[in-house]
C-alpha atoms as a PDB file:
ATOM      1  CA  UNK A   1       1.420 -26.974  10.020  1.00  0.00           C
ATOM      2  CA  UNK A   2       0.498 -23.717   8.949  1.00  0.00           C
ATOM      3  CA  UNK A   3      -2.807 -22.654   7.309  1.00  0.00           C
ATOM      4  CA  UNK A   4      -2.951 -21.224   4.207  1.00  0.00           C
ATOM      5  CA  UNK A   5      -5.376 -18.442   3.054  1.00  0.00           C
ATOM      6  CA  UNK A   6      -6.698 -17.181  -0.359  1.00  0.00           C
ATOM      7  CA  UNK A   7      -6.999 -14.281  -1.258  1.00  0.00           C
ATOM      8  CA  UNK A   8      -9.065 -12.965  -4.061  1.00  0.00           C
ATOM      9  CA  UNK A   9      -8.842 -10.148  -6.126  1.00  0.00           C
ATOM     10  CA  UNK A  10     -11.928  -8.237  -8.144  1.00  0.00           C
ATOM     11  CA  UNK A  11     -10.807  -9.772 -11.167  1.00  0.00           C
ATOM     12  CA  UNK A  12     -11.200 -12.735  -9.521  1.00  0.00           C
ATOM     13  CA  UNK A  13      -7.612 -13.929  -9.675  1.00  0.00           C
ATOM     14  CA  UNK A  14      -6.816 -16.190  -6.144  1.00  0.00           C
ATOM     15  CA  UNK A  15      -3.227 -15.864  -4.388  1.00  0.00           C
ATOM     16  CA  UNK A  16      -2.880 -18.576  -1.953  1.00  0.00           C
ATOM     17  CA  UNK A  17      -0.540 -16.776   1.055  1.00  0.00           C
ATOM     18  CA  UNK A  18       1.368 -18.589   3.949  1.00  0.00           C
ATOM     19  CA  UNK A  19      -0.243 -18.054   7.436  1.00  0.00           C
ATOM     20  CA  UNK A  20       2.899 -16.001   8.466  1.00  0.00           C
ATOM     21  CA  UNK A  21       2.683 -13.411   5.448  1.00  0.00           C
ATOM     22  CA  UNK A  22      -1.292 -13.033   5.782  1.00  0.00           C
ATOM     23  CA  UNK A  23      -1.223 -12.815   9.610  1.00  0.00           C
ATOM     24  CA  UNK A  24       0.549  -9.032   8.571  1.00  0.00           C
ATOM     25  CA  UNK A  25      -2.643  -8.044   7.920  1.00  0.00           C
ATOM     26  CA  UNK A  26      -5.374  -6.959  10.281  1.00  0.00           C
ATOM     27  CA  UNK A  27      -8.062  -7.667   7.810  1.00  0.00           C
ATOM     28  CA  UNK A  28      -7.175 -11.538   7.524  1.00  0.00           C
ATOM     29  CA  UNK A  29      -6.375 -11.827  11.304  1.00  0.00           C
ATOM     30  CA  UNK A  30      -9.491 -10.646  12.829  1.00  0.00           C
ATOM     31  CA  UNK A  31     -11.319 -13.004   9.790  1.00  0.00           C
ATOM     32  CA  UNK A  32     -12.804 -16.588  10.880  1.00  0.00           C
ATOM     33  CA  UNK A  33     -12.391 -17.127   7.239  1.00  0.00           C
ATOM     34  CA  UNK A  34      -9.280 -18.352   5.607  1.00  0.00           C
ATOM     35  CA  UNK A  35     -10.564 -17.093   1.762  1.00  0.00           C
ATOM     36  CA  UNK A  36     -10.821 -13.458   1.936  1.00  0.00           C
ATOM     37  CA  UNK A  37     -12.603 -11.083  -1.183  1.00  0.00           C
ATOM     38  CA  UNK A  38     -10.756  -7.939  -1.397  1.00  0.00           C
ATOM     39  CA  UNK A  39     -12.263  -5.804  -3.523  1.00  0.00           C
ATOM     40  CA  UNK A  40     -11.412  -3.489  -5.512  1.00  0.00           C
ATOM     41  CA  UNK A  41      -7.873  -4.306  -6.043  1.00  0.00           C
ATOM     42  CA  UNK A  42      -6.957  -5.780  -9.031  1.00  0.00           C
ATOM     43  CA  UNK A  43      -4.377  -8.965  -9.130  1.00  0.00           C
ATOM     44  CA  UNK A  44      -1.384  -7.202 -10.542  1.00  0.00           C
ATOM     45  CA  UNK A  45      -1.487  -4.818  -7.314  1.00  0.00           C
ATOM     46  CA  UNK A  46      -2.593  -7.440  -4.650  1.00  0.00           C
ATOM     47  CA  UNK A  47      -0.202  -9.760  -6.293  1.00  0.00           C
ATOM     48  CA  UNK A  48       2.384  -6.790  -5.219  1.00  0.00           C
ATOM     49  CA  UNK A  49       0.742  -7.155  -1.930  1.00  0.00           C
ATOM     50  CA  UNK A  50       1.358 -10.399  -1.647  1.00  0.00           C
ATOM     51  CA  UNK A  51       4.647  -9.528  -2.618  1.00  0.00           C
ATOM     52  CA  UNK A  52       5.373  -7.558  -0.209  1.00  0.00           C
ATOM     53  CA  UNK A  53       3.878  -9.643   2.664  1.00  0.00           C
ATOM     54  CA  UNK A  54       5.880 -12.734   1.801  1.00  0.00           C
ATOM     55  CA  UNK A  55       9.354 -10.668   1.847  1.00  0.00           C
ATOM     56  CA  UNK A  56       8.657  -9.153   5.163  1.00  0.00           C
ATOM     57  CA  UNK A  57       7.555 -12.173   6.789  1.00  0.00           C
ATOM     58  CA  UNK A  58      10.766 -14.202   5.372  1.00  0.00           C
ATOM     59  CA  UNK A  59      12.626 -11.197   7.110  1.00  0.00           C
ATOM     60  CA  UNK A  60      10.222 -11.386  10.667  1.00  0.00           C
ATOM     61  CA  UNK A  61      13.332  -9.814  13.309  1.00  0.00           C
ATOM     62  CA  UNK A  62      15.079  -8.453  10.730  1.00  0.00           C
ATOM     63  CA  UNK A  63      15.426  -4.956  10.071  1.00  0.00           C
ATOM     64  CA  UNK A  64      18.902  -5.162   7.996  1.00  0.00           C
ATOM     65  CA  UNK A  65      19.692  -2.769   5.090  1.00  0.00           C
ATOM     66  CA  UNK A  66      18.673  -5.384   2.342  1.00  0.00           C
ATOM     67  CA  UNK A  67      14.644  -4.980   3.341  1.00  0.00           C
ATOM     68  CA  UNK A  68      15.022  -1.116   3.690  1.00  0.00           C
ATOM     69  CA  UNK A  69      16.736  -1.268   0.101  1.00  0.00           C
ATOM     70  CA  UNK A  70      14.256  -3.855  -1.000  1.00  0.00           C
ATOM     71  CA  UNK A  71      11.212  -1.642   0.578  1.00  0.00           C
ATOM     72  CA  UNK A  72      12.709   1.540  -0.989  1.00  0.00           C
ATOM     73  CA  UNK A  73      12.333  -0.053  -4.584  1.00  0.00           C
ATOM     74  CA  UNK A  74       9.548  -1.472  -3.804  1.00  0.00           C
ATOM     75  CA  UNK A  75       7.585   1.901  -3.260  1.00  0.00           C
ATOM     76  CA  UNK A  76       9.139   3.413  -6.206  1.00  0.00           C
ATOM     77  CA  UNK A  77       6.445   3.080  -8.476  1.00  0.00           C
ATOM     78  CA  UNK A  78       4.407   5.068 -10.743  1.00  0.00           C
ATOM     79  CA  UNK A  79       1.750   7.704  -8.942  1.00  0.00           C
ATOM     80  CA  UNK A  80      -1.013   5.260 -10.116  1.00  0.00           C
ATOM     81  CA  UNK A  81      -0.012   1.811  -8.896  1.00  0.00           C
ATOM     82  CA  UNK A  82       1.493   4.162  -5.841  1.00  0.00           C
ATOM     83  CA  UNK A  83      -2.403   4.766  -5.164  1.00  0.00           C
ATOM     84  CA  UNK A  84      -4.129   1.716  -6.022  1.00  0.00           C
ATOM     85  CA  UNK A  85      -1.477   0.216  -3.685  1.00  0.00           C
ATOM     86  CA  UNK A  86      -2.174   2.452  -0.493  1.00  0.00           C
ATOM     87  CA  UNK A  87      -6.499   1.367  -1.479  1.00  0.00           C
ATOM     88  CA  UNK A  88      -5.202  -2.034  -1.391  1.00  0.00           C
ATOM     89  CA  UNK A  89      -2.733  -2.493   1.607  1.00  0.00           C
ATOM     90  CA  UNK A  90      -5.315  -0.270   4.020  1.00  0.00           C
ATOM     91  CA  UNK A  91      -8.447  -2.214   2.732  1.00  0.00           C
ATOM     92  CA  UNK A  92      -6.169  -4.901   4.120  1.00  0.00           C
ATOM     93  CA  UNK A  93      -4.867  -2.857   7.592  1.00  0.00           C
ATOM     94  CA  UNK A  94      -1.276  -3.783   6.590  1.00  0.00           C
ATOM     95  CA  UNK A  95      -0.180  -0.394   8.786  1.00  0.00           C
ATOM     96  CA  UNK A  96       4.023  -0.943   7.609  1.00  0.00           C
ATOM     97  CA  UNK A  97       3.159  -0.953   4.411  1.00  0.00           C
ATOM     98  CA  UNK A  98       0.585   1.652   4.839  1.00  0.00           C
ATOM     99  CA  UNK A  99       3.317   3.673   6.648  1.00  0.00           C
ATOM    100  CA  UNK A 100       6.083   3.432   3.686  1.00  0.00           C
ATOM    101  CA  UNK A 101       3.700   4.035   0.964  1.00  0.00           C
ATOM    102  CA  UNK A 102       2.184   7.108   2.436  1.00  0.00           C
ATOM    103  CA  UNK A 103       5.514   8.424   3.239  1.00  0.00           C
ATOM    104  CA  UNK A 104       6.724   7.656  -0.527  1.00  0.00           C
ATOM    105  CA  UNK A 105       3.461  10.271  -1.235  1.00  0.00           C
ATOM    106  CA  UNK A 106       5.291  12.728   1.134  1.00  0.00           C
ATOM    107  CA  UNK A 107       8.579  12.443  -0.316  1.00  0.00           C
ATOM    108  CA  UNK A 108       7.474  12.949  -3.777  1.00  0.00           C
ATOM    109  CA  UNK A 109       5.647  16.306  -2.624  1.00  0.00           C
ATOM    110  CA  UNK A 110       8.334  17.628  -0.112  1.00  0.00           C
ATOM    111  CA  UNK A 111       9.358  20.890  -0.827  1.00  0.00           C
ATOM    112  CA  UNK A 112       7.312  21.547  -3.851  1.00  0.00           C
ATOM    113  CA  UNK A 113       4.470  24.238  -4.237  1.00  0.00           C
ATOM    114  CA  UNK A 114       1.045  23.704  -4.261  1.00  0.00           C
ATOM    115  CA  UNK A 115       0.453  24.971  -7.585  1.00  0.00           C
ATOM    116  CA  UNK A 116       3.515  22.146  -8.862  1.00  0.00           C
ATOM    117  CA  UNK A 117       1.347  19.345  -6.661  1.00  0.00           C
ATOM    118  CA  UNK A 118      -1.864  20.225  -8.207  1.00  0.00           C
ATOM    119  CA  UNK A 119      -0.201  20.158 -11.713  1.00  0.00           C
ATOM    120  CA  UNK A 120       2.179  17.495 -11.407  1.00  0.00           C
ATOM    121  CA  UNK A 121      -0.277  15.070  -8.936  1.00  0.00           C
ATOM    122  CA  UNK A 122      -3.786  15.711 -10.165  1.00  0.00           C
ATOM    123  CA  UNK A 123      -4.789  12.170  -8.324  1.00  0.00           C
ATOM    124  CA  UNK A 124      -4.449  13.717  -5.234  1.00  0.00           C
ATOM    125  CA  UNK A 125      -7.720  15.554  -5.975  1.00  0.00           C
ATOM    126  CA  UNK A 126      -7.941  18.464  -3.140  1.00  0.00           C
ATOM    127  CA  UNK A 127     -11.004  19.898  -2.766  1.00  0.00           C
ATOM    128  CA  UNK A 128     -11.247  23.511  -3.493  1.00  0.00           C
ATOM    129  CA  UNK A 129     -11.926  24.759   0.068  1.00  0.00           C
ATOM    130  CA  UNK A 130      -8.450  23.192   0.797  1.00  0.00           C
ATOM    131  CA  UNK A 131      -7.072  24.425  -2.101  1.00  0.00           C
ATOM    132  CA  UNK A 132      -7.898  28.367  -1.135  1.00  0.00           C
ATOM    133  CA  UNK A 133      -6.850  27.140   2.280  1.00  0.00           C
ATOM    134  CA  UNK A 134      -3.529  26.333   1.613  1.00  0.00           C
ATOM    135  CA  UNK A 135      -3.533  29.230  -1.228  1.00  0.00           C
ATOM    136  CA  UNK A 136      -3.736  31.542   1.674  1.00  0.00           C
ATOM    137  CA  UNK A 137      -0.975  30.182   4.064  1.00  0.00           C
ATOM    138  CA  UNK A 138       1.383  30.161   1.037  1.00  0.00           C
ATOM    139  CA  UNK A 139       1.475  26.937  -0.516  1.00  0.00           C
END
């Protein structure tokens, strides 16, 4: 039988997660506990966490177009949730997930000018030595 683990959010919401969707994180798996704090992340985005854990370990071998289709709506969110997501899945070392969110960030910056990133994605907060950096190669 498998164990199951809780998880808990800072609002203090508790997802109870199979031992085969928690064991995608790092976090849980190098934990002796089986009820794990992660703070903060809200419930609505570790709930999406959760989420995505559960689909990917019902899927464990398979790499078919229905989870790439499922993983490319999945990431199509709005810039916030997009971040609070990334805070949430590497608090939790969940590097796949880590990976396609991250590259989501990428794609919605590819082939746009720095001035249009700065305007359009003002979360992404670059300093201002960075800024004058990438002002002077061009960006």
């Amino acid at each position: 039988m498998s164990r199951v683990f809780k998880l808990k959010s800072s609002d203090n919401e508790t997802f109870e997660v199979e031992e085969a969707a928690a064991l995608l994180s790092e976090t849980i798996k190098s934990s002796s506990s089986t009820e794990i704090t992660v703070p903060n992340v809200k419930a609505e985005i570790l709930g999406k966490v959760v989420e995505w854990c559960n689909k990917h370990a019902e899927s464990e071998g398979t790499k078919d177009q229905l989870i790439k289709e499922w993983d490319a709506e999945f990431v199509s969110v709005d810039q916030d949730v997009l971040f609070k997501l990334i805070t949430a899945a590497d608090y939790l070392q969940i590097k796949e997930l880590v990976d396609q969110l991250t590259q989501r960030v990428g794609d919605m910056i590819k082939a746009k000018t720095f001035k249009t990133v700065e305007m359009t994605y003002p979360t992404f907060n670059v300093e201002r030595e960075v800024q004058e950096e990438l002002k002077s190669l061009g960006f």
